[in-house]
PDB file of N, CA and C in Angstrom:
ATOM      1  N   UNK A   1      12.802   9.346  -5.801  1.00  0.00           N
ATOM      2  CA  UNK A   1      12.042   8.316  -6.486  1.00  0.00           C
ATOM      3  C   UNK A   1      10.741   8.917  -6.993  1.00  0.00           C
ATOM      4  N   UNK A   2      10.104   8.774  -7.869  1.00  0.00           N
ATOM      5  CA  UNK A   2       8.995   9.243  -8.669  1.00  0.00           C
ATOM      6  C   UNK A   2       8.107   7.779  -7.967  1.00  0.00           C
ATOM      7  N   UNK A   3       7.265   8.537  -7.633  1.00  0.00           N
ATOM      8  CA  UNK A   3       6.385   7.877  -6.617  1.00  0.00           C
ATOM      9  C   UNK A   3       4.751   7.628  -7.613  1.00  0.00           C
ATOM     10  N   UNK A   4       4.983   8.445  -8.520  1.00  0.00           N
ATOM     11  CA  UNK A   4       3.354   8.690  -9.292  1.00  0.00           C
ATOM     12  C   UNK A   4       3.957   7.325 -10.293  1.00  0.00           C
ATOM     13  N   UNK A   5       5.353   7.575 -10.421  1.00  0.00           N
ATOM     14  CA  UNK A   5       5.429   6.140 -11.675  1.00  0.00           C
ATOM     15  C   UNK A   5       5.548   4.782 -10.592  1.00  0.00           C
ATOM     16  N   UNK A   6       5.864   4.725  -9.819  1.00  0.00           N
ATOM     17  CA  UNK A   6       6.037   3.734  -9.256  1.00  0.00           C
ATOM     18  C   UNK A   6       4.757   3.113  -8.730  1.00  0.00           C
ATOM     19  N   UNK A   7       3.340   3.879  -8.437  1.00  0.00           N
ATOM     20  CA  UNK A   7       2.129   3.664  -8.396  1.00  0.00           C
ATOM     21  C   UNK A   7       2.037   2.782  -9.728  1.00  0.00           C
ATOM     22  N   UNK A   8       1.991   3.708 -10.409  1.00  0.00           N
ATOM     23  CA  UNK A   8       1.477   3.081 -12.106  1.00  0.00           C
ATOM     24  C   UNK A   8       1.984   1.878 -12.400  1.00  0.00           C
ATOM     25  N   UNK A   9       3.196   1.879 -12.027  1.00  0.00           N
ATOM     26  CA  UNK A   9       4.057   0.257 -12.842  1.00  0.00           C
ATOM     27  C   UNK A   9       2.905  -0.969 -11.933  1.00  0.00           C
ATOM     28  N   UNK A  10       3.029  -0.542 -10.610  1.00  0.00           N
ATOM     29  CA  UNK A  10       2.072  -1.338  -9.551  1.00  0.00           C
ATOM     30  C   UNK A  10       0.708  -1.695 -10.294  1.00  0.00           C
ATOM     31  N   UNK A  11       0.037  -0.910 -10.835  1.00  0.00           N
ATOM     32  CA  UNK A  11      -1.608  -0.941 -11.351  1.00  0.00           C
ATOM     33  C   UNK A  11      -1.280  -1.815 -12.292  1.00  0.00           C
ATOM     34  N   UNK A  12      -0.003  -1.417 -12.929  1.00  0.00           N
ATOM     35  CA  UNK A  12       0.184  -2.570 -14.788  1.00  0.00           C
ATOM     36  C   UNK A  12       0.108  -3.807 -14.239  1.00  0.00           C
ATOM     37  N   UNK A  13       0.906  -4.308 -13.006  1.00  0.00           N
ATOM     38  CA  UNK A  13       1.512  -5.208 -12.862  1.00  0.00           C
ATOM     39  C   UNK A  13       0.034  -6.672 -13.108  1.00  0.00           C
ATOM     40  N   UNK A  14      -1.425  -6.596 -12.661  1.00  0.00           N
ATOM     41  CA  UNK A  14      -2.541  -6.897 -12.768  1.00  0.00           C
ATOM     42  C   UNK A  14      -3.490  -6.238 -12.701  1.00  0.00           C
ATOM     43  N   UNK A  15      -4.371  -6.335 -13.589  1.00  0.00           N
ATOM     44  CA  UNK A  15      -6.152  -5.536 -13.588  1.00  0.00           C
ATOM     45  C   UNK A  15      -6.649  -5.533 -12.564  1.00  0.00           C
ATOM     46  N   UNK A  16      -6.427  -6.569 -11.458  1.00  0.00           N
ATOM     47  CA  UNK A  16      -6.867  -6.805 -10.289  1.00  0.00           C
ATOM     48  C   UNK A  16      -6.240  -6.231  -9.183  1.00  0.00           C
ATOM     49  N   UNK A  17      -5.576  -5.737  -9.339  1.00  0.00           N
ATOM     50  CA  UNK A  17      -4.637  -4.541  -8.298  1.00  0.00           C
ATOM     51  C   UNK A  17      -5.718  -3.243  -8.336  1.00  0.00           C
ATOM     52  N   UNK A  18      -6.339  -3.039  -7.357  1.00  0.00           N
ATOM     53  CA  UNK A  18      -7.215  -1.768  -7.196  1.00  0.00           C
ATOM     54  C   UNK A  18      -6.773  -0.221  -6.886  1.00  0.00           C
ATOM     55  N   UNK A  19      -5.235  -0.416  -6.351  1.00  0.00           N
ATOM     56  CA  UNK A  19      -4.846   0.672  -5.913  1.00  0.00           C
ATOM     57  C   UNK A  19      -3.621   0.109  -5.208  1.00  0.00           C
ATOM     58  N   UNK A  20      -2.487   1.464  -5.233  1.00  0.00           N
ATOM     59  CA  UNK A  20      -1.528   1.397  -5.024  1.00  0.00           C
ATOM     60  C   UNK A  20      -1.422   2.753  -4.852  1.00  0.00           C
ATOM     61  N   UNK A  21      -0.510   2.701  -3.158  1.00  0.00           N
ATOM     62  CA  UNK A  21       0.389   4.260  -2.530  1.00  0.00           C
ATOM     63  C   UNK A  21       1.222   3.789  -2.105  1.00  0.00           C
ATOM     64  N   UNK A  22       1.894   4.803  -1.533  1.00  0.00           N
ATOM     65  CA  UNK A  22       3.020   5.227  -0.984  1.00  0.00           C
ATOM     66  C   UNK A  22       3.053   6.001   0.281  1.00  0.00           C
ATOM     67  N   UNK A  23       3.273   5.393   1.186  1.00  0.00           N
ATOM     68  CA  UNK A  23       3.020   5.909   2.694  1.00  0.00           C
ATOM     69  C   UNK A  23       4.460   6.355   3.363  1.00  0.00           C
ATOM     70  N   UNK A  24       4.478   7.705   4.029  1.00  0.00           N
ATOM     71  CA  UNK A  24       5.979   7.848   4.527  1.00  0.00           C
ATOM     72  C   UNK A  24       5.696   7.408   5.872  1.00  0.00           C
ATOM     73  N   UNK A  25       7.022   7.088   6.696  1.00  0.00           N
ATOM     74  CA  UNK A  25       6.703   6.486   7.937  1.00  0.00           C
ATOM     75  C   UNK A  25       6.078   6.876   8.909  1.00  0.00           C
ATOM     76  N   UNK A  26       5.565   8.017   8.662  1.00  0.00           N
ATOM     77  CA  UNK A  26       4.861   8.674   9.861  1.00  0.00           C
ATOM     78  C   UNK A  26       2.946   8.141   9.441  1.00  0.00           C
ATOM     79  N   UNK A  27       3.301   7.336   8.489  1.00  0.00           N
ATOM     80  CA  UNK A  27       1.919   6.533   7.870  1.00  0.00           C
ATOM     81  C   UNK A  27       0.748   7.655   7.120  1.00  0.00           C
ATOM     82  N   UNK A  28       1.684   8.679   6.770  1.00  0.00           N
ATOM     83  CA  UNK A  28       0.981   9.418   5.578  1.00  0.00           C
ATOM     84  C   UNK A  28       0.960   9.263   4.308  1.00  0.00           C
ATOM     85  N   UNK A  29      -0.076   9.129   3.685  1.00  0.00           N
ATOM     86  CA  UNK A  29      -0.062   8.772   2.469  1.00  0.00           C
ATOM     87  C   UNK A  29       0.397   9.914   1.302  1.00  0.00           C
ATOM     88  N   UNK A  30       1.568   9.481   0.609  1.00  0.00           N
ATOM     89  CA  UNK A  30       1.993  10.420  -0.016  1.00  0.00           C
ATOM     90  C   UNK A  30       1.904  10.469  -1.279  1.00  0.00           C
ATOM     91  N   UNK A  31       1.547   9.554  -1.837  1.00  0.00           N
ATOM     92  CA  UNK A  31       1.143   9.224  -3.738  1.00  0.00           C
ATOM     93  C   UNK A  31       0.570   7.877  -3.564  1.00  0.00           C
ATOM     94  N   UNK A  32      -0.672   8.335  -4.082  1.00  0.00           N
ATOM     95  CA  UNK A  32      -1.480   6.630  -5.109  1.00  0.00           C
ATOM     96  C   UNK A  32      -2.257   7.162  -5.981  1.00  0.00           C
ATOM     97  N   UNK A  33      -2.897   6.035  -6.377  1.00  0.00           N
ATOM     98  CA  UNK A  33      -3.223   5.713  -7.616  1.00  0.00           C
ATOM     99  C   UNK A  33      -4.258   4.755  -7.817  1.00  0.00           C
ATOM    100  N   UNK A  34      -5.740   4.628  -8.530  1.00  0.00           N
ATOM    101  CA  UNK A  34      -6.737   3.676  -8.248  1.00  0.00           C
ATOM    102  C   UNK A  34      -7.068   3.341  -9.864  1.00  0.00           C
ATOM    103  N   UNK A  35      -7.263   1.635  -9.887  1.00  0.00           N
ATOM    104  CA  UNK A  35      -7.364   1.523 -10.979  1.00  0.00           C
ATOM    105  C   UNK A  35      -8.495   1.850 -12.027  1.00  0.00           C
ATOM    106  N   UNK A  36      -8.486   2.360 -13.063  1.00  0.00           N
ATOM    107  CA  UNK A  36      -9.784   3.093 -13.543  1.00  0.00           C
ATOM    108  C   UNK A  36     -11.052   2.508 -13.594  1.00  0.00           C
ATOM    109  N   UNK A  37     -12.228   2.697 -13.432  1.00  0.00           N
ATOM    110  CA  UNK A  37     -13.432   1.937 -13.798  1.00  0.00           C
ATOM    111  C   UNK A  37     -14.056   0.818 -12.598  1.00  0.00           C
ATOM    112  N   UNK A  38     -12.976   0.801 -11.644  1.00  0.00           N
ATOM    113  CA  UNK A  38     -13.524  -0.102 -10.396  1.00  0.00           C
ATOM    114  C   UNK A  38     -13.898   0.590  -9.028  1.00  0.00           C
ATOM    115  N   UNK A  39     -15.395  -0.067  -8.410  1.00  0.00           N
ATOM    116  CA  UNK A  39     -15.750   0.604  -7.611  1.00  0.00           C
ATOM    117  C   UNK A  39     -15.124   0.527  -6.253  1.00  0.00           C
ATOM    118  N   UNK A  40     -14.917   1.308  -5.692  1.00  0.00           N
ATOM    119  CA  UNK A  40     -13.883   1.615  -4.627  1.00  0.00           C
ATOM    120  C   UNK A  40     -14.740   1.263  -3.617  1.00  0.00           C
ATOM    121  N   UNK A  41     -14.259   0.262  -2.462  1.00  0.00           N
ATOM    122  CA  UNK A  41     -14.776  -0.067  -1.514  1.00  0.00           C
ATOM    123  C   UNK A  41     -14.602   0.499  -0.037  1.00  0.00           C
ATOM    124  N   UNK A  42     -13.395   1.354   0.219  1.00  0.00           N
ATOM    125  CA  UNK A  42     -13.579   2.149   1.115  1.00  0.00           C
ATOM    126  C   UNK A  42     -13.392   3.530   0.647  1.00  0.00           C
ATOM    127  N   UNK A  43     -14.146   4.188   1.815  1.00  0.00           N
ATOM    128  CA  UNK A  43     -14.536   5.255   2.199  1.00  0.00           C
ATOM    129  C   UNK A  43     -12.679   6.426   2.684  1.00  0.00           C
ATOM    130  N   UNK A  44     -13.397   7.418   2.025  1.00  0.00           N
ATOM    131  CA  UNK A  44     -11.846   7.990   2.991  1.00  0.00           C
ATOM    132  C   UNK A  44     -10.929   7.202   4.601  1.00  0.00           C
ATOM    133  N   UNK A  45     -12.542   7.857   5.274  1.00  0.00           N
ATOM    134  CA  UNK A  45     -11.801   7.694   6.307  1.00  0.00           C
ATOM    135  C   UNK A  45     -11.192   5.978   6.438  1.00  0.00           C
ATOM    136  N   UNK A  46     -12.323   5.077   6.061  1.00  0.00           N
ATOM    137  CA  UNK A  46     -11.503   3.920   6.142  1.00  0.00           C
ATOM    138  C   UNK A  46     -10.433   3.546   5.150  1.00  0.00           C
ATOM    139  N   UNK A  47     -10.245   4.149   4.098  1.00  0.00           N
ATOM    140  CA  UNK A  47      -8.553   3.940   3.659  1.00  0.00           C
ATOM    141  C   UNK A  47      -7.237   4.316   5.146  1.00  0.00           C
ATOM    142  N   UNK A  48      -7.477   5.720   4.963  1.00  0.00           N
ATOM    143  CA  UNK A  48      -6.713   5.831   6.603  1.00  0.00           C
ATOM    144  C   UNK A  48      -6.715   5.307   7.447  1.00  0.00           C
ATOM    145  N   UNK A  49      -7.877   4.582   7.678  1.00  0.00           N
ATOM    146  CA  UNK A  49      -8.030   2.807   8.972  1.00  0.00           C
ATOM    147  C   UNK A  49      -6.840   2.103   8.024  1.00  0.00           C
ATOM    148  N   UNK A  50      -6.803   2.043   7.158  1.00  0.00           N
ATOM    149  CA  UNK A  50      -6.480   0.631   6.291  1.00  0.00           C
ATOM    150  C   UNK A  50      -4.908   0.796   6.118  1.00  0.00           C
ATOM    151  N   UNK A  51      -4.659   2.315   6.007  1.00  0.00           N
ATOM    152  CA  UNK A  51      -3.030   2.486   6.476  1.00  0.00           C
ATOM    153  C   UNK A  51      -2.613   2.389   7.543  1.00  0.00           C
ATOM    154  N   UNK A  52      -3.313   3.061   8.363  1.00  0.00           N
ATOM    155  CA  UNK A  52      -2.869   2.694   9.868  1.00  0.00           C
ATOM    156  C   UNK A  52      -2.339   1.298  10.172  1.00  0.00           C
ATOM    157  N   UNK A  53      -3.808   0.548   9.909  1.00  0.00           N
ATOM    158  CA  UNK A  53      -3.173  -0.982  10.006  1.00  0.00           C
ATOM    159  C   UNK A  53      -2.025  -1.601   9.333  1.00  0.00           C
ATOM    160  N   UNK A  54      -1.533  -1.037   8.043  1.00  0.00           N
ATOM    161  CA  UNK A  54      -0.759  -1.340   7.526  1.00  0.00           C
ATOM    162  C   UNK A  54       0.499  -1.120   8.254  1.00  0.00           C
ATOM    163  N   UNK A  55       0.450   0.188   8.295  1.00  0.00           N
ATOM    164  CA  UNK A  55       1.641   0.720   9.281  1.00  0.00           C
ATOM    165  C   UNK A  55       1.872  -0.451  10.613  1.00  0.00           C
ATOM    166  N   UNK A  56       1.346   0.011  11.043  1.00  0.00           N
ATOM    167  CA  UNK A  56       1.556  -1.332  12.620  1.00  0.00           C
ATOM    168  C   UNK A  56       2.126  -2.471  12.021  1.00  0.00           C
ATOM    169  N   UNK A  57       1.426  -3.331  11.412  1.00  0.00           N
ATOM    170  CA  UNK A  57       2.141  -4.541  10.496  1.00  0.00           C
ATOM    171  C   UNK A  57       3.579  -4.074  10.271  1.00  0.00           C
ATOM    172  N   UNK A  58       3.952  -3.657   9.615  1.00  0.00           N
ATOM    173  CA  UNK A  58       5.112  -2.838   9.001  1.00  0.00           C
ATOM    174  C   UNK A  58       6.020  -2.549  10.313  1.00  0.00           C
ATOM    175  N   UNK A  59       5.627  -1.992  11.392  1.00  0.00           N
ATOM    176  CA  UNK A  59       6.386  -2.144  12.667  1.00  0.00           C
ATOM    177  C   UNK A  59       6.446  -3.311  13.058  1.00  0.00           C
ATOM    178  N   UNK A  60       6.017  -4.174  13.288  1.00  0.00           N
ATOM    179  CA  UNK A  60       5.784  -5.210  14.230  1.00  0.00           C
ATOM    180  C   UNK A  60       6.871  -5.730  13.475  1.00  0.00           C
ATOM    181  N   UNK A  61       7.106  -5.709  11.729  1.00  0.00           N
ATOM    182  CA  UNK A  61       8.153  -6.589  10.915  1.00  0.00           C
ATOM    183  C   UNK A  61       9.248  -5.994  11.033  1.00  0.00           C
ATOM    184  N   UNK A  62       9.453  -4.667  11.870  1.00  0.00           N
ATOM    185  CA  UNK A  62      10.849  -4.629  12.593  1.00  0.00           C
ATOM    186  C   UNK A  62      11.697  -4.800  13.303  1.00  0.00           C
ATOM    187  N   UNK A  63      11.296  -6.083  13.863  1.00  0.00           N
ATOM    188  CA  UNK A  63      11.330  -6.595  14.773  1.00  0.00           C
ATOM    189  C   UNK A  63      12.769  -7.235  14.489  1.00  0.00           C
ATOM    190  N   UNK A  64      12.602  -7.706  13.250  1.00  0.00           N
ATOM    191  CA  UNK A  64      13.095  -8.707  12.940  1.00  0.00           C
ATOM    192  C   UNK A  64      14.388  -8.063  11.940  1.00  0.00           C
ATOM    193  N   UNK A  65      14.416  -7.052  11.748  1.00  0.00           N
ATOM    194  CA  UNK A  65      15.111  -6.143  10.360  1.00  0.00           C
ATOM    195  C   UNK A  65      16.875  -6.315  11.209  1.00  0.00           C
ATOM    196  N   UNK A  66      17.216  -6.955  12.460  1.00  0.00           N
ATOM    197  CA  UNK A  66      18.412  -6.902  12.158  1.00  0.00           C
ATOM    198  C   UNK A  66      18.707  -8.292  11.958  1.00  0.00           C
ATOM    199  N   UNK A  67      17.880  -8.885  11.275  1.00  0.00           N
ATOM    200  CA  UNK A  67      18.450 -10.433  10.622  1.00  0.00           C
ATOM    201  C   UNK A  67      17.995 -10.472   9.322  1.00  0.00           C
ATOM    202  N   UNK A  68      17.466  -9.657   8.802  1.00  0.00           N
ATOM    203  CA  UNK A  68      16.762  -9.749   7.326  1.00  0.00           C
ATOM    204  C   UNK A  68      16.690  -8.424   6.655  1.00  0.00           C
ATOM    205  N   UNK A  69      17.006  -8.164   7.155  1.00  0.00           N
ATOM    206  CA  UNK A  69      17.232  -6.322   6.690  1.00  0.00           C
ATOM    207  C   UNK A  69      16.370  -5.908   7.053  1.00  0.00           C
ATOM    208  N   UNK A  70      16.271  -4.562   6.259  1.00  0.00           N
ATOM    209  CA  UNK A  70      14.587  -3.609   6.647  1.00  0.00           C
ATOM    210  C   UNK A  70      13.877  -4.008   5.050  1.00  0.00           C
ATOM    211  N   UNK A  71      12.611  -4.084   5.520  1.00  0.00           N
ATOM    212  CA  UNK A  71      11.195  -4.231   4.665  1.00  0.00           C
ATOM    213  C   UNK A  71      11.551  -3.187   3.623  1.00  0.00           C
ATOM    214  N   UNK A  72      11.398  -3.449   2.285  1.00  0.00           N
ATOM    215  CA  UNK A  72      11.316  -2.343   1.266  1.00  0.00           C
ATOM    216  C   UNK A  72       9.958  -2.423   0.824  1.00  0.00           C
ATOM    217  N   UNK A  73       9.091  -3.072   0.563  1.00  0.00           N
ATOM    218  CA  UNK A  73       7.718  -2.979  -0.078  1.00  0.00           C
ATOM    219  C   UNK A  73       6.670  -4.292   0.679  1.00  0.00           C
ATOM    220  N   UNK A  74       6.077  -4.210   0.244  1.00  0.00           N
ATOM    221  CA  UNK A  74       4.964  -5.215   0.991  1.00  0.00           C
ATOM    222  C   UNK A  74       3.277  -5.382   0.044  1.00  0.00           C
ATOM    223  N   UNK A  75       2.936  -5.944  -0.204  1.00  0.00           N
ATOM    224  CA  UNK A  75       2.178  -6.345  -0.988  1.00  0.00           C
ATOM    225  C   UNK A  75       0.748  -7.028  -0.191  1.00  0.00           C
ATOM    226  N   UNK A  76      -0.604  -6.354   0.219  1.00  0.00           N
ATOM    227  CA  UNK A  76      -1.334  -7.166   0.881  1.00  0.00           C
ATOM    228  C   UNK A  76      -2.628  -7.235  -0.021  1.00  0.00           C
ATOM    229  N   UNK A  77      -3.080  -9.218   0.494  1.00  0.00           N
ATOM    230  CA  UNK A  77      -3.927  -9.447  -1.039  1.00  0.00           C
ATOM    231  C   UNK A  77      -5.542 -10.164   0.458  1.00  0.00           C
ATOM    232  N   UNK A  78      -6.312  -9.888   0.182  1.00  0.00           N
ATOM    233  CA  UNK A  78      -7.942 -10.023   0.606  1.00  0.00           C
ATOM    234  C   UNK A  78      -8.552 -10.968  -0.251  1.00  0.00           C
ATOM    235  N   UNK A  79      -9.700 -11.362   0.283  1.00  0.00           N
ATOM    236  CA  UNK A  79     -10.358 -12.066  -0.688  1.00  0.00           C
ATOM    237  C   UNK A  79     -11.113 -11.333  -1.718  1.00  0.00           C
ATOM    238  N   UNK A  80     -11.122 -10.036  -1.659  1.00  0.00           N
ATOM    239  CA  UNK A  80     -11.989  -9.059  -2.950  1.00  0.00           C
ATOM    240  C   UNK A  80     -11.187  -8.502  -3.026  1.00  0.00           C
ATOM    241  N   UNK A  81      -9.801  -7.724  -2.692  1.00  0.00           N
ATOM    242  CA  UNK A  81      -8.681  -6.996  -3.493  1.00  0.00           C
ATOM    243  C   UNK A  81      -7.216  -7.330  -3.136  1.00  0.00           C
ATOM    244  N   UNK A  82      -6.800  -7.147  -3.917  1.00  0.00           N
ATOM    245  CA  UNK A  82      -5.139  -7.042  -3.904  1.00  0.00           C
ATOM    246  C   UNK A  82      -4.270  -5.764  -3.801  1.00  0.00           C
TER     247      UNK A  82
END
């Protein structure tokens, strides 16, 4: 899968989408992408807080994957970003 286009289609999808990756399960970030001209509100290290947490979420919803399948994407929206 082309991971750099699959960022991008993500950014088209709204102006208000700040950023979009791609994390492998070991919760490394392996391709993103930030939308141009907006000021970025975290810091390195707290993006990597911000996957981490993601990750856990993302486990915890496996809980459930032998009645609904497994999770393919996930989408999380804040009151200042999406």
């Amino acid at each position: 899968m082309d991971y750099q286009k699959l960022c991008k289609d993500i950014l088209e999808l709204d102006s208000k989408i700040r950023f979009a990756g791609v994390v492998n399960t070991k919760g490394v970030l392996v391709n993103n992408l930030e939308q141009g001209g907006v000021e970025q509100y975290l810091s390195p290290d707290e993006l990597k807080m911000s996957i981490h947490y993601s990750m856990w979420e993302w486990e915890k919803s496996q809980n459930l994957s032998h009645e609904l399948g497994f999770e393919k994407s996930s989408v999380l929206e804040y009151d200042k970003v999406t």
